[in-house]
PDB file of N, CA and C in Angstrom:
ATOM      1  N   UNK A   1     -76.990  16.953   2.307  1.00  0.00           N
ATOM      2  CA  UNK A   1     -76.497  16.587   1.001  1.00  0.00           C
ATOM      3  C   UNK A   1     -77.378  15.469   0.461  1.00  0.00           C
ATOM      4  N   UNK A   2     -78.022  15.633  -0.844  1.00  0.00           N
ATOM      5  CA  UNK A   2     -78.751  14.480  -1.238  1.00  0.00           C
ATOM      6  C   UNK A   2     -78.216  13.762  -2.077  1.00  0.00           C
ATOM      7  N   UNK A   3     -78.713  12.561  -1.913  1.00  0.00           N
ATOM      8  CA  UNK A   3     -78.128  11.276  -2.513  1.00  0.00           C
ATOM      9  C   UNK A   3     -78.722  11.098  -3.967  1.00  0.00           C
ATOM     10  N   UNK A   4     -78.310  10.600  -5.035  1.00  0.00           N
ATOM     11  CA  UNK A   4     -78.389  10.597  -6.141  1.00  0.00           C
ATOM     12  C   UNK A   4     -79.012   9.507  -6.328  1.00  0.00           C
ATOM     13  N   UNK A   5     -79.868   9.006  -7.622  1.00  0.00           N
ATOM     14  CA  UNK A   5     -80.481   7.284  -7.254  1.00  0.00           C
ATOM     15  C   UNK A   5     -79.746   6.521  -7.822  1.00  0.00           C
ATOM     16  N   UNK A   6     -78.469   6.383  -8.342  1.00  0.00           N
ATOM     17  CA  UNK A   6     -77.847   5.151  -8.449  1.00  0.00           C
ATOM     18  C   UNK A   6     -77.478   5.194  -6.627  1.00  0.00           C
ATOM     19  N   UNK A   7     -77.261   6.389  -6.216  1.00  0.00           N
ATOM     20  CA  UNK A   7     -76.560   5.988  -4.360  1.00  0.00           C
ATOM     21  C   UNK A   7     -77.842   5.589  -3.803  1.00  0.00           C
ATOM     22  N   UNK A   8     -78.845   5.375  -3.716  1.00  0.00           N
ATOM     23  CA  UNK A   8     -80.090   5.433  -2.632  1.00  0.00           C
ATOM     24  C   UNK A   8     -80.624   3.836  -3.204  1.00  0.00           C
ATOM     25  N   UNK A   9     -80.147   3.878  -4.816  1.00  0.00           N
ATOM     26  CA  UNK A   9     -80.431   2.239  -4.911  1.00  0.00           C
ATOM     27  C   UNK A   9     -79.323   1.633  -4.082  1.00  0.00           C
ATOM     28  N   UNK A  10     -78.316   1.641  -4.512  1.00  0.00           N
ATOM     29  CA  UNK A  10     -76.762   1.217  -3.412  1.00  0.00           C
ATOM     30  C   UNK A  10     -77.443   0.712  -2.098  1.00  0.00           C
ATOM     31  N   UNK A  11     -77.744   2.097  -1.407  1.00  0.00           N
ATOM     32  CA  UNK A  11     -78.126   1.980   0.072  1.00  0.00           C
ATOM     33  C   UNK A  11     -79.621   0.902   0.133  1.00  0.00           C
ATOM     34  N   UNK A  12     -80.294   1.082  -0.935  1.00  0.00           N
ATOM     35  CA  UNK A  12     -81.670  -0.013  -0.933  1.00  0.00           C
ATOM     36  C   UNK A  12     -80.751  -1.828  -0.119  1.00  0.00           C
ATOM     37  N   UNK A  13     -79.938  -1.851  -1.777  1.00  0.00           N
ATOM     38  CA  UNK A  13     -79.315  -2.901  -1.824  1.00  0.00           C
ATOM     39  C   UNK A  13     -78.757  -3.135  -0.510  1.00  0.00           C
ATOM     40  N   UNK A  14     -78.038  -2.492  -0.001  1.00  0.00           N
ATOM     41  CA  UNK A  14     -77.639  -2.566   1.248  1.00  0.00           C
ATOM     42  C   UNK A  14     -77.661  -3.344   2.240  1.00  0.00           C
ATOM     43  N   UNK A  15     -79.230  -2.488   2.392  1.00  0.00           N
ATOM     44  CA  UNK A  15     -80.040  -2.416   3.506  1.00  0.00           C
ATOM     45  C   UNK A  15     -81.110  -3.967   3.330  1.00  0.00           C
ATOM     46  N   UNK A  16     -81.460  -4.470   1.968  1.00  0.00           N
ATOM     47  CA  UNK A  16     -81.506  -5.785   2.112  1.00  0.00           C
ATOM     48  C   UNK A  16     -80.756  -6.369   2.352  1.00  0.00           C
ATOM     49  N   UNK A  17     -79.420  -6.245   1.934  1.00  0.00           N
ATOM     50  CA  UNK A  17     -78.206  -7.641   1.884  1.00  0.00           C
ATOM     51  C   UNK A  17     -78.106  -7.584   3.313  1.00  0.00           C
ATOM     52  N   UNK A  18     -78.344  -6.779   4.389  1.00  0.00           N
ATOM     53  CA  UNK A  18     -77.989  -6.393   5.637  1.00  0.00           C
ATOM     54  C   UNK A  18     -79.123  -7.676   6.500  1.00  0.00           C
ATOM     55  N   UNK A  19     -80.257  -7.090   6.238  1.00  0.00           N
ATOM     56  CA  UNK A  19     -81.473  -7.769   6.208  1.00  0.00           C
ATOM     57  C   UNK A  19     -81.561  -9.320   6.180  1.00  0.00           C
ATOM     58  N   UNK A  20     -81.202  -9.357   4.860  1.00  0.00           N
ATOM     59  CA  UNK A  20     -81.207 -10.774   4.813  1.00  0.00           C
ATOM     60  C   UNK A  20     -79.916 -11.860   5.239  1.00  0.00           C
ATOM     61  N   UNK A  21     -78.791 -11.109   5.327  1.00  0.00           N
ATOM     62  CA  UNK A  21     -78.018 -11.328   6.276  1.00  0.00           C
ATOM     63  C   UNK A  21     -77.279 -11.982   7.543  1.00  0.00           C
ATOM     64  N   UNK A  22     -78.291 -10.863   8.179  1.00  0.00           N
ATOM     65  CA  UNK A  22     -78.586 -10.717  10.122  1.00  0.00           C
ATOM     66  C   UNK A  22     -79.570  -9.976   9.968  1.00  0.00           C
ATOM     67  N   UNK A  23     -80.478 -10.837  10.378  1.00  0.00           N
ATOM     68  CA  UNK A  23     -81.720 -10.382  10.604  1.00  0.00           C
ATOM     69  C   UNK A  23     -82.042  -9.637  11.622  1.00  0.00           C
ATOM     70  N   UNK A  24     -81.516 -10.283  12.676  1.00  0.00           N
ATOM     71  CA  UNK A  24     -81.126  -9.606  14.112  1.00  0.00           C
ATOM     72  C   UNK A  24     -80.154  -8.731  14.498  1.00  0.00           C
ATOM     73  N   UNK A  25     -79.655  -8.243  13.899  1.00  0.00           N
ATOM     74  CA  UNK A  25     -78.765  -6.594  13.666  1.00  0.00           C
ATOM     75  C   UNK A  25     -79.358  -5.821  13.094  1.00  0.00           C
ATOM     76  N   UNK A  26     -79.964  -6.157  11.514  1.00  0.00           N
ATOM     77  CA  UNK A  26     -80.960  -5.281  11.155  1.00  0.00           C
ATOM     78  C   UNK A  26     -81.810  -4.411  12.222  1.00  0.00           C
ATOM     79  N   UNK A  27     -82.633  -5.690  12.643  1.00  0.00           N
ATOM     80  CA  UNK A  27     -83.608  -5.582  13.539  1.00  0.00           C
ATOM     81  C   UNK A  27     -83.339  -4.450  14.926  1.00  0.00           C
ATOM     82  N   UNK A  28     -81.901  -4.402  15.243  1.00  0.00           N
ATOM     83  CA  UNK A  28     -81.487  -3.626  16.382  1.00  0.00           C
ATOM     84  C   UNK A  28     -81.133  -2.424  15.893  1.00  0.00           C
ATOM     85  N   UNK A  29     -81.546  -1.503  14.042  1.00  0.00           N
ATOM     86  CA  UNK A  29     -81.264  -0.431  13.725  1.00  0.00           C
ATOM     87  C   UNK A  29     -82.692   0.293  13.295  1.00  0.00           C
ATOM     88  N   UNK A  30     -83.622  -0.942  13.485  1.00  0.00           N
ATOM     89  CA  UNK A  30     -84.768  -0.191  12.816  1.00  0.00           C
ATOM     90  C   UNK A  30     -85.951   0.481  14.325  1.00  0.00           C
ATOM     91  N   UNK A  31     -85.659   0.103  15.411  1.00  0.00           N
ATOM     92  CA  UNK A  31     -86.076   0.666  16.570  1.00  0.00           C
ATOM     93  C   UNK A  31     -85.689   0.469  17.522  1.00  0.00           C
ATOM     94  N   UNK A  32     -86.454   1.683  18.722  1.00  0.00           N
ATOM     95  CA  UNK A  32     -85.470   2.310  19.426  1.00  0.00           C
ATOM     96  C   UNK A  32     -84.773   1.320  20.734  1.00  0.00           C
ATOM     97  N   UNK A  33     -83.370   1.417  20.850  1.00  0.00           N
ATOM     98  CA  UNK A  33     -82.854   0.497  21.743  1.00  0.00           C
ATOM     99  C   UNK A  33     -83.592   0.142  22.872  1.00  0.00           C
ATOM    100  N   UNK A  34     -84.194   0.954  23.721  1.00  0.00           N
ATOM    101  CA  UNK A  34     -84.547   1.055  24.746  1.00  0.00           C
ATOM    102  C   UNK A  34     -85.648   1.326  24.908  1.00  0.00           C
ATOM    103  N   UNK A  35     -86.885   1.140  26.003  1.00  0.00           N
ATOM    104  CA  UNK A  35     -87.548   2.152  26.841  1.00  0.00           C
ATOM    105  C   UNK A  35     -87.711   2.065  28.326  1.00  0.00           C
ATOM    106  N   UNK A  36     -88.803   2.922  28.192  1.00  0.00           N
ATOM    107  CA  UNK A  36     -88.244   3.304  30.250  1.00  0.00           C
ATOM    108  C   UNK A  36     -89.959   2.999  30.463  1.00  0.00           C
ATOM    109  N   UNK A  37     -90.448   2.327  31.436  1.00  0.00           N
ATOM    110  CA  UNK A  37     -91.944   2.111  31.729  1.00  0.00           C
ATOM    111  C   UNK A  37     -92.345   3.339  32.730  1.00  0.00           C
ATOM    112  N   UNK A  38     -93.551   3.352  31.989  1.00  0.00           N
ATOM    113  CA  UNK A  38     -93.767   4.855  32.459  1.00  0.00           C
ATOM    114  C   UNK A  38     -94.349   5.413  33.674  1.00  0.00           C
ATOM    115  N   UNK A  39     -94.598   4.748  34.281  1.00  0.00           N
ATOM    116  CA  UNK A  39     -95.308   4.356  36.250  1.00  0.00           C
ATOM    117  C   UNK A  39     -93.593   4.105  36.741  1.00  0.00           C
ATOM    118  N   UNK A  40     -92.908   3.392  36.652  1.00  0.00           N
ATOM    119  CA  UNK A  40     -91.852   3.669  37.450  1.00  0.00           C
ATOM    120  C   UNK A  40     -90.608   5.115  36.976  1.00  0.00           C
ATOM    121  N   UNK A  41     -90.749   5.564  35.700  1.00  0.00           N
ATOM    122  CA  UNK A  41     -90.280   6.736  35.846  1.00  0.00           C
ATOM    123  C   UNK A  41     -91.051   7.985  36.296  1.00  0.00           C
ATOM    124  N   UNK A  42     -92.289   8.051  36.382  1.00  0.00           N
ATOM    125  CA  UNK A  42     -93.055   8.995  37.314  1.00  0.00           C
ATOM    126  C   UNK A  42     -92.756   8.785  38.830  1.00  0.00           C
ATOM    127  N   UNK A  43     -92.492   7.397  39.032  1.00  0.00           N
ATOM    128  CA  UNK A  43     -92.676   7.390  40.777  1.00  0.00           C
ATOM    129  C   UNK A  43     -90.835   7.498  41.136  1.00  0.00           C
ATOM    130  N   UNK A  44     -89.900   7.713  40.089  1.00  0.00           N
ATOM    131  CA  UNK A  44     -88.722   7.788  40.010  1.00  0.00           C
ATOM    132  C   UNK A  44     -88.547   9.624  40.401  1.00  0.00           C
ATOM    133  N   UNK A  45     -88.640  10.049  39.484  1.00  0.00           N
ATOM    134  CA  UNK A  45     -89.217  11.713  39.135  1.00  0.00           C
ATOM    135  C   UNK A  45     -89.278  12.099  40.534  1.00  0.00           C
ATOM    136  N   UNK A  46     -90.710  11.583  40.837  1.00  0.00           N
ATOM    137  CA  UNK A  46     -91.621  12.005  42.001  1.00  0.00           C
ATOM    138  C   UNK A  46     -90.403  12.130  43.517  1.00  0.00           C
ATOM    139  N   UNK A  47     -90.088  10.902  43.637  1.00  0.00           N
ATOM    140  CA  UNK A  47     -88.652  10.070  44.460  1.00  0.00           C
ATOM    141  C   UNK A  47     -87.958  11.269  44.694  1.00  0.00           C
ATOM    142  N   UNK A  48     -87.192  11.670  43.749  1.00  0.00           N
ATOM    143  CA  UNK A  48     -86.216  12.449  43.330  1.00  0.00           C
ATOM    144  C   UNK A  48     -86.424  13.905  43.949  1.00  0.00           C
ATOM    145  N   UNK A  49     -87.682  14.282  43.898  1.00  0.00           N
ATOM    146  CA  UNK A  49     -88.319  15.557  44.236  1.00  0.00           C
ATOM    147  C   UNK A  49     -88.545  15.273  45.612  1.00  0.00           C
ATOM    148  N   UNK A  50     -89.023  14.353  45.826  1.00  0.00           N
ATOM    149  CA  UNK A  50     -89.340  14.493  47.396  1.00  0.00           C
ATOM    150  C   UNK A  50     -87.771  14.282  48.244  1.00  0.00           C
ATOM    151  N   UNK A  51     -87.250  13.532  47.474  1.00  0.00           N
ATOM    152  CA  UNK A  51     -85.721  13.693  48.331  1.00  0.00           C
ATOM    153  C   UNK A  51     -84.771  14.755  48.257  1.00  0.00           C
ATOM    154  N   UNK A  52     -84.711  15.512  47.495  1.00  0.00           N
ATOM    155  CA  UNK A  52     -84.303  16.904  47.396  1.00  0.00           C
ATOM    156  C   UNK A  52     -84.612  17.677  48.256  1.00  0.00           C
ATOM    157  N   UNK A  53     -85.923  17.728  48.657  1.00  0.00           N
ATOM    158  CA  UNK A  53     -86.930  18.567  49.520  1.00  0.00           C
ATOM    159  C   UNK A  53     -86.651  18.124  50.774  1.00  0.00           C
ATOM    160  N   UNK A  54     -86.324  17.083  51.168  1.00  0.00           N
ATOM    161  CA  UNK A  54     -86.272  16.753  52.230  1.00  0.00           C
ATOM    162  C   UNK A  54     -84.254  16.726  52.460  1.00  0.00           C
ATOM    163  N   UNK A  55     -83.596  16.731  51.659  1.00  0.00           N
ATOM    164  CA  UNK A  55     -82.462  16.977  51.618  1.00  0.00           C
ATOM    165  C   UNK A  55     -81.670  18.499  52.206  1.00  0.00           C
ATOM    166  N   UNK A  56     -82.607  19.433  51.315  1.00  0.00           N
ATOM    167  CA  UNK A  56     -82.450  20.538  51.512  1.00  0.00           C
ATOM    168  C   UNK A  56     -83.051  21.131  53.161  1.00  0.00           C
ATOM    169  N   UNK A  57     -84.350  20.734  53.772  1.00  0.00           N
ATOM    170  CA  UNK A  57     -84.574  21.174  54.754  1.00  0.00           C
ATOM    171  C   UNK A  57     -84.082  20.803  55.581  1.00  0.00           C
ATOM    172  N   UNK A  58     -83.683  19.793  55.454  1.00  0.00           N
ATOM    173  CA  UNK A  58     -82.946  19.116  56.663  1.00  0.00           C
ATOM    174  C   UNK A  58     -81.412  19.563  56.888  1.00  0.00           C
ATOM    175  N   UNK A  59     -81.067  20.361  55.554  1.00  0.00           N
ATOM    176  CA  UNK A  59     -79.989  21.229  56.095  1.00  0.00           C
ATOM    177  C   UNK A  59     -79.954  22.319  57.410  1.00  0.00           C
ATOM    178  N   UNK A  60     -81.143  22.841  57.050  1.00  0.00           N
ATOM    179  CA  UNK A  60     -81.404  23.822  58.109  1.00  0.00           C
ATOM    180  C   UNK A  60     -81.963  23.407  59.083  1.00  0.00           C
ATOM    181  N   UNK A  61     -82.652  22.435  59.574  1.00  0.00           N
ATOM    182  CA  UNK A  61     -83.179  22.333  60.643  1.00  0.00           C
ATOM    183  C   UNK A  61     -82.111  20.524  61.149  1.00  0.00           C
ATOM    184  N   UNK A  62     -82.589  19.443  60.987  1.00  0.00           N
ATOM    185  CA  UNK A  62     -81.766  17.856  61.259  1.00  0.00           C
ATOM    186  C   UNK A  62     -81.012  17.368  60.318  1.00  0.00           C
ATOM    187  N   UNK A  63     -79.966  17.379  60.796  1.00  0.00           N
ATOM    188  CA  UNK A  63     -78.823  16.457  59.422  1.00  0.00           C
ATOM    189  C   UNK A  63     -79.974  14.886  59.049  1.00  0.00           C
ATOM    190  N   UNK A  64     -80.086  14.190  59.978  1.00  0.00           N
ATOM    191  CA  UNK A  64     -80.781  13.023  59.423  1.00  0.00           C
ATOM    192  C   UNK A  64     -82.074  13.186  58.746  1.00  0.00           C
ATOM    193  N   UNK A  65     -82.583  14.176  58.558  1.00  0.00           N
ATOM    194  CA  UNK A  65     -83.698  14.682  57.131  1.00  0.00           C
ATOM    195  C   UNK A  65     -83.002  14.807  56.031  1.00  0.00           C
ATOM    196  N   UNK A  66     -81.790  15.165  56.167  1.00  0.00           N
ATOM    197  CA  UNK A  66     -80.590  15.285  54.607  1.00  0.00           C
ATOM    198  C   UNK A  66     -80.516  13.616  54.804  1.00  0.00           C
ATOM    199  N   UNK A  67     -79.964  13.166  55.513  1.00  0.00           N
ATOM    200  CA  UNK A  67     -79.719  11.824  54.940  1.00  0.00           C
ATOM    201  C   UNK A  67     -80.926  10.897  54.050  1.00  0.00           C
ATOM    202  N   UNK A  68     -82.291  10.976  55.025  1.00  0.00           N
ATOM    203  CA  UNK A  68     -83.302  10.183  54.521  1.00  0.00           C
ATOM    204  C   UNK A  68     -83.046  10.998  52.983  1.00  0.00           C
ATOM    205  N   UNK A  69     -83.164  12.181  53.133  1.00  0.00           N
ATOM    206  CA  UNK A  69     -83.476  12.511  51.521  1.00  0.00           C
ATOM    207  C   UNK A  69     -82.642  12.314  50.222  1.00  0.00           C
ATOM    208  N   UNK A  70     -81.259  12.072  51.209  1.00  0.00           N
ATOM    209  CA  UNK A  70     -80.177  11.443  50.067  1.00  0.00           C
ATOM    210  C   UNK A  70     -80.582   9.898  49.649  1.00  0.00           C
ATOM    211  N   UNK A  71     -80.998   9.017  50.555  1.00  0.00           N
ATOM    212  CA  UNK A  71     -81.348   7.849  50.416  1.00  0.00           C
ATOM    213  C   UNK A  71     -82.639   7.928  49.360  1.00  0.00           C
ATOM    214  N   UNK A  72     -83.530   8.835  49.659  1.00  0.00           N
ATOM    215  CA  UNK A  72     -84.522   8.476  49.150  1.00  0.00           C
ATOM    216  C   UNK A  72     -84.632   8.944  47.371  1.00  0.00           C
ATOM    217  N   UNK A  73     -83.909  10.016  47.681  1.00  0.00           N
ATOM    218  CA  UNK A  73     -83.057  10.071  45.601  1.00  0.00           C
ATOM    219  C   UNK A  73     -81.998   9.060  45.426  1.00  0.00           C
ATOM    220  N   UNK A  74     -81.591   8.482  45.951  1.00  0.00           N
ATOM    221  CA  UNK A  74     -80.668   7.187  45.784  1.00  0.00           C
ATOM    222  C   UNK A  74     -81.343   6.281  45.043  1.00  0.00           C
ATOM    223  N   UNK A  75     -82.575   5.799  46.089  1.00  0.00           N
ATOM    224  CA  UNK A  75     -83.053   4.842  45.586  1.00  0.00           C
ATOM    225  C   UNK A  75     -84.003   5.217  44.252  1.00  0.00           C
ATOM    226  N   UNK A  76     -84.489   6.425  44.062  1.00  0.00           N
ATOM    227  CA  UNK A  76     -85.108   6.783  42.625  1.00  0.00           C
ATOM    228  C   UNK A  76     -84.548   6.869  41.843  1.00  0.00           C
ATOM    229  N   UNK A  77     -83.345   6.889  41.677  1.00  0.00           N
ATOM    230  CA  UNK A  77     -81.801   6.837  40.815  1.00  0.00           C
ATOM    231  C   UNK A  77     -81.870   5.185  40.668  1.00  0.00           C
ATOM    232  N   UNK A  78     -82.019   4.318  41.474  1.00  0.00           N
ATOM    233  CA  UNK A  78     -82.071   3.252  41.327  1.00  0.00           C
ATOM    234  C   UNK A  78     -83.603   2.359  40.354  1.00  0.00           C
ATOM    235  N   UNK A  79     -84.813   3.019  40.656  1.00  0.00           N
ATOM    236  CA  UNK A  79     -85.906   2.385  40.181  1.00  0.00           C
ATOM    237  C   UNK A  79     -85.650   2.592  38.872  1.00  0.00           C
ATOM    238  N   UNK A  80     -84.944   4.180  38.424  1.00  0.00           N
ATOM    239  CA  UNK A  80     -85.043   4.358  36.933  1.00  0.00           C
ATOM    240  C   UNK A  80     -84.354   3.417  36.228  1.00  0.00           C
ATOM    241  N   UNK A  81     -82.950   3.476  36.834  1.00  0.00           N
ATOM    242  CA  UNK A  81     -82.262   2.803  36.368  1.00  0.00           C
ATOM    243  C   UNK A  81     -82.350   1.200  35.704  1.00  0.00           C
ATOM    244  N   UNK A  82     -83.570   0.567  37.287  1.00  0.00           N
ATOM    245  CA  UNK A  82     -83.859  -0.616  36.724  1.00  0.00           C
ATOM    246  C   UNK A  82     -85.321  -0.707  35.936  1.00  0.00           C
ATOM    247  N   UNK A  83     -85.674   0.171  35.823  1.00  0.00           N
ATOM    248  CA  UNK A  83     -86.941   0.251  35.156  1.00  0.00           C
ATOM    249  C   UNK A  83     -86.779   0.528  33.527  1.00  0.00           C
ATOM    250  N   UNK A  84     -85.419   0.733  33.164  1.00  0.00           N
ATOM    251  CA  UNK A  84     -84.810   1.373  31.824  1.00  0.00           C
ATOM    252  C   UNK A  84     -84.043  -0.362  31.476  1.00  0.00           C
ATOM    253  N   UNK A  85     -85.010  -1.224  30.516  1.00  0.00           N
ATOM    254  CA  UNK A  85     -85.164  -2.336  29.998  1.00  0.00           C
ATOM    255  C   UNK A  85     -84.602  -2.299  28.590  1.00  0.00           C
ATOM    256  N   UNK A  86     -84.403  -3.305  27.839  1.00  0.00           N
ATOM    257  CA  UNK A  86     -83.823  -3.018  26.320  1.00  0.00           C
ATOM    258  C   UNK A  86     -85.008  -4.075  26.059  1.00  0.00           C
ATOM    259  N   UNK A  87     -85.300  -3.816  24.814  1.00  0.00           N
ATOM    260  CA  UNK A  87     -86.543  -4.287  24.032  1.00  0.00           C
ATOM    261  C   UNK A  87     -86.553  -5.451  23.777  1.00  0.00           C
ATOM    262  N   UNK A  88     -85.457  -6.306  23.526  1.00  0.00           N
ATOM    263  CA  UNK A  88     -84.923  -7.770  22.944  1.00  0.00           C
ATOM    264  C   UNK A  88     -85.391  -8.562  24.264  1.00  0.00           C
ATOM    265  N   UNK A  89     -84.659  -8.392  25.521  1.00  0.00           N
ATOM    266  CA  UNK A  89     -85.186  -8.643  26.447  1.00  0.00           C
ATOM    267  C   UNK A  89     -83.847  -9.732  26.574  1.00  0.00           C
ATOM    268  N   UNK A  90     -82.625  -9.655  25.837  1.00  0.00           N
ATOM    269  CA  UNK A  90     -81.778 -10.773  26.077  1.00  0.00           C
ATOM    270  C   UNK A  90     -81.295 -10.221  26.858  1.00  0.00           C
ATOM    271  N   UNK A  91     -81.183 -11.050  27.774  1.00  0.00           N
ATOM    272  CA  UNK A  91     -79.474 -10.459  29.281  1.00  0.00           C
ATOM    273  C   UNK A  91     -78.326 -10.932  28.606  1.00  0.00           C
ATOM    274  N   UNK A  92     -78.163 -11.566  28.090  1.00  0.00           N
ATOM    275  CA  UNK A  92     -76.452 -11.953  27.727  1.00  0.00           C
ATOM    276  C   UNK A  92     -76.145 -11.581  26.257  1.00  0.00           C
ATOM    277  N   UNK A  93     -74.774 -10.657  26.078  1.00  0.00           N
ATOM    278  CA  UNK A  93     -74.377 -10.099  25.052  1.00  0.00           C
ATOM    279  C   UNK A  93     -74.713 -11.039  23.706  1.00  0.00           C
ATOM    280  N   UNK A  94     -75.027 -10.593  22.561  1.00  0.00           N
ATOM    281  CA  UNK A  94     -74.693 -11.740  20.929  1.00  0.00           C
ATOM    282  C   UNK A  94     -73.528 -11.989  20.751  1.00  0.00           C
ATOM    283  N   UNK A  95     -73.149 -13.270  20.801  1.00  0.00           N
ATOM    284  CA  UNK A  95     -71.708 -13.722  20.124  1.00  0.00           C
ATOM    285  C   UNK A  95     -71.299 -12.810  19.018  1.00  0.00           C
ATOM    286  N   UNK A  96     -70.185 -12.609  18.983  1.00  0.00           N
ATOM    287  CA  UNK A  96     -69.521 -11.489  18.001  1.00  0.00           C
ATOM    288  C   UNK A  96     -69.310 -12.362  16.406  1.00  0.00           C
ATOM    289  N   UNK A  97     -69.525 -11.675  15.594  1.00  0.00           N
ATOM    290  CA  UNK A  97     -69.838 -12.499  14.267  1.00  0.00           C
ATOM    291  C   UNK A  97     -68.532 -12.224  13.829  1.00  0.00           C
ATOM    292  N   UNK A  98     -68.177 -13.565  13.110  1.00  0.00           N
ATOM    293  CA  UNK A  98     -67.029 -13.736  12.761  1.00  0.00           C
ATOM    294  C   UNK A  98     -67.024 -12.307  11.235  1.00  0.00           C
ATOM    295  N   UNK A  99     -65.510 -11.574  11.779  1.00  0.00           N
ATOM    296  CA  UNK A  99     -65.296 -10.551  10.573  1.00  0.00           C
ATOM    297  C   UNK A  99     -64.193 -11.171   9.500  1.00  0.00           C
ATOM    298  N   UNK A 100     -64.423 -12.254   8.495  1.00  0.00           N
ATOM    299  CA  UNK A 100     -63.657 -12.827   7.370  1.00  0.00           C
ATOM    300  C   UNK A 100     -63.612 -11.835   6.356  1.00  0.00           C
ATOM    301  N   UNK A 101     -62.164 -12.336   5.712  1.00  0.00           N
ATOM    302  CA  UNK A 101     -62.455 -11.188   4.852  1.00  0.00           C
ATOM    303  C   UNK A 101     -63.448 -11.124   3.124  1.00  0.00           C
ATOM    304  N   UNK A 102     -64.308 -12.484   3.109  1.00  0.00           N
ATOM    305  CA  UNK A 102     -65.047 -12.999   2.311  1.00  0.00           C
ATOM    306  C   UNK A 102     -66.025 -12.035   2.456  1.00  0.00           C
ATOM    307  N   UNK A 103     -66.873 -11.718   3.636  1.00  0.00           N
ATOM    308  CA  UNK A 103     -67.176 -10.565   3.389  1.00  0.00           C
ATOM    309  C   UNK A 103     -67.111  -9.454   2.666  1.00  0.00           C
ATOM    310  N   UNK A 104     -66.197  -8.759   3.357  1.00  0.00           N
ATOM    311  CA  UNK A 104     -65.363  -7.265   2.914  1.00  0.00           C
ATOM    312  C   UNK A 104     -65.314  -8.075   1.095  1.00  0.00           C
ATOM    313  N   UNK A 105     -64.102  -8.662   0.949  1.00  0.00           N
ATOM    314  CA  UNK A 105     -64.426  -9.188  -0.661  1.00  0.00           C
ATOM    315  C   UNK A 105     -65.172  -9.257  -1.364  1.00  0.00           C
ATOM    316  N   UNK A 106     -66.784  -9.483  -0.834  1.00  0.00           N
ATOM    317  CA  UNK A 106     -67.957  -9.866  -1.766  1.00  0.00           C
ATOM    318  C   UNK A 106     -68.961  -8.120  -1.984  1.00  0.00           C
ATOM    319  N   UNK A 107     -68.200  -7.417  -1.152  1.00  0.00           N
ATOM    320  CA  UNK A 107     -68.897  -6.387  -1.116  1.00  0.00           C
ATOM    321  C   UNK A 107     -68.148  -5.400  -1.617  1.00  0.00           C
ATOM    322  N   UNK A 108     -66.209  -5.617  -1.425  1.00  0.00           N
ATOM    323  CA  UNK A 108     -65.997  -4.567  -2.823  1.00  0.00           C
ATOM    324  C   UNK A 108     -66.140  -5.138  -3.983  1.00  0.00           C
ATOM    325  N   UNK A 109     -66.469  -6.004  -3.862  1.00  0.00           N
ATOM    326  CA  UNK A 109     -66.675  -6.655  -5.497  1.00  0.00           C
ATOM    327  C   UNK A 109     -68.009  -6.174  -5.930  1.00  0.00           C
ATOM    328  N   UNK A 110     -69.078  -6.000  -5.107  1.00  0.00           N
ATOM    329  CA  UNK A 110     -70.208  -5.901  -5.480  1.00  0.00           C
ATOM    330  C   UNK A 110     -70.235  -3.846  -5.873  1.00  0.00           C
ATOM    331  N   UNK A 111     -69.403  -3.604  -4.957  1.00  0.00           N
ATOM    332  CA  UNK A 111     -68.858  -1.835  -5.525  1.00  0.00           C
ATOM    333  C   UNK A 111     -67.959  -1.657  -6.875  1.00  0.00           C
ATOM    334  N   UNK A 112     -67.128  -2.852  -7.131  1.00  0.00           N
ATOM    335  CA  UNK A 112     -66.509  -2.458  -8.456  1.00  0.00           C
ATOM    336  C   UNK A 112     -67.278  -2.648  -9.218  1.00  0.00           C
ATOM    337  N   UNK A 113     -68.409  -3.873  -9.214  1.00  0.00           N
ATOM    338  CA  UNK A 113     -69.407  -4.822 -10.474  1.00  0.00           C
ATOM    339  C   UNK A 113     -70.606  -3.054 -10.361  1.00  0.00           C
ATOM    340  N   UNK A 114     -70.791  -2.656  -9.896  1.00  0.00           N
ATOM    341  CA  UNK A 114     -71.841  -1.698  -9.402  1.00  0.00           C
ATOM    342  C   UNK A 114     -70.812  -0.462 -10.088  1.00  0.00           C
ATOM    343  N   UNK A 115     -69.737  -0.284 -10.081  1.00  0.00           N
ATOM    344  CA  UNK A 115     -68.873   0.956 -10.399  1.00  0.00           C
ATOM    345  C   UNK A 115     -68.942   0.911 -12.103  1.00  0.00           C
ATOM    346  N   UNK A 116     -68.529  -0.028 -12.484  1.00  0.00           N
ATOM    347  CA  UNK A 116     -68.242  -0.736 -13.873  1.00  0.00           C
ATOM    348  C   UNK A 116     -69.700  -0.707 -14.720  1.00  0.00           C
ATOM    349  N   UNK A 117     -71.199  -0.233 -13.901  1.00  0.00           N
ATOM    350  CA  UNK A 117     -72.227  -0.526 -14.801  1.00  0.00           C
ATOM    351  C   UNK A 117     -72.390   0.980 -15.005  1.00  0.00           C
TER     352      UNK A 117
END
């Protein structure tokens, strides 16, 4: 469904008032949350495959070849996991921003003043 340009100015407006705002919320919509470094998800991958393989044969021939191989996808379950970083690089959550209703107020106001033109 496309947006009309009094709506896409709206959303312009928005998306500055957002901006200028919280800069740092903005900032956490315009790219991507996460990434994964790419040498430890190959040697994660890799992990994973070789412990399967060794999971599975060791069915048929030594239970403790299933175990190493459970351990050893364990722990590639583990590298990904810690190898999968968030971009900001903060460890401790953002204080939650106070929700007043001065806000919400200044912004249906800015929808009626915007309705009314």
């Amino acid at each position: 469904m496309a947006l009309t340009d009094a709506e896409r100015r709206l959303l312009a407006e928005l998306e500055e008032s957002l901006t200028a705002q919280d800069p740092k919320l903005a900032s956490k919509f315009t790219r991507p949350p996460h990434r994964v470094h790419a040498g430890r998800a190959v040697l994660a991958v890799v992990g994973l495959l070789v412990g399967l393989a060794a999971l599975v044969a060791g069915m048929s021939s030594y239970w403790w070849i299933s175990v190493i191989g459970f351990v050893v996808m364990l722990a590639s379950v583990f590298i990904l996991i810690s190898g999968w970083a968030p971009l900001t690089g903060d460890t401790k959550p953002a204080a939650p921003e106070p929700t007043g209703e001065d806000f919400l107020g200044r912004l249906e106001q800015r929808w009626r003043d915007r309705q009314e033109q």
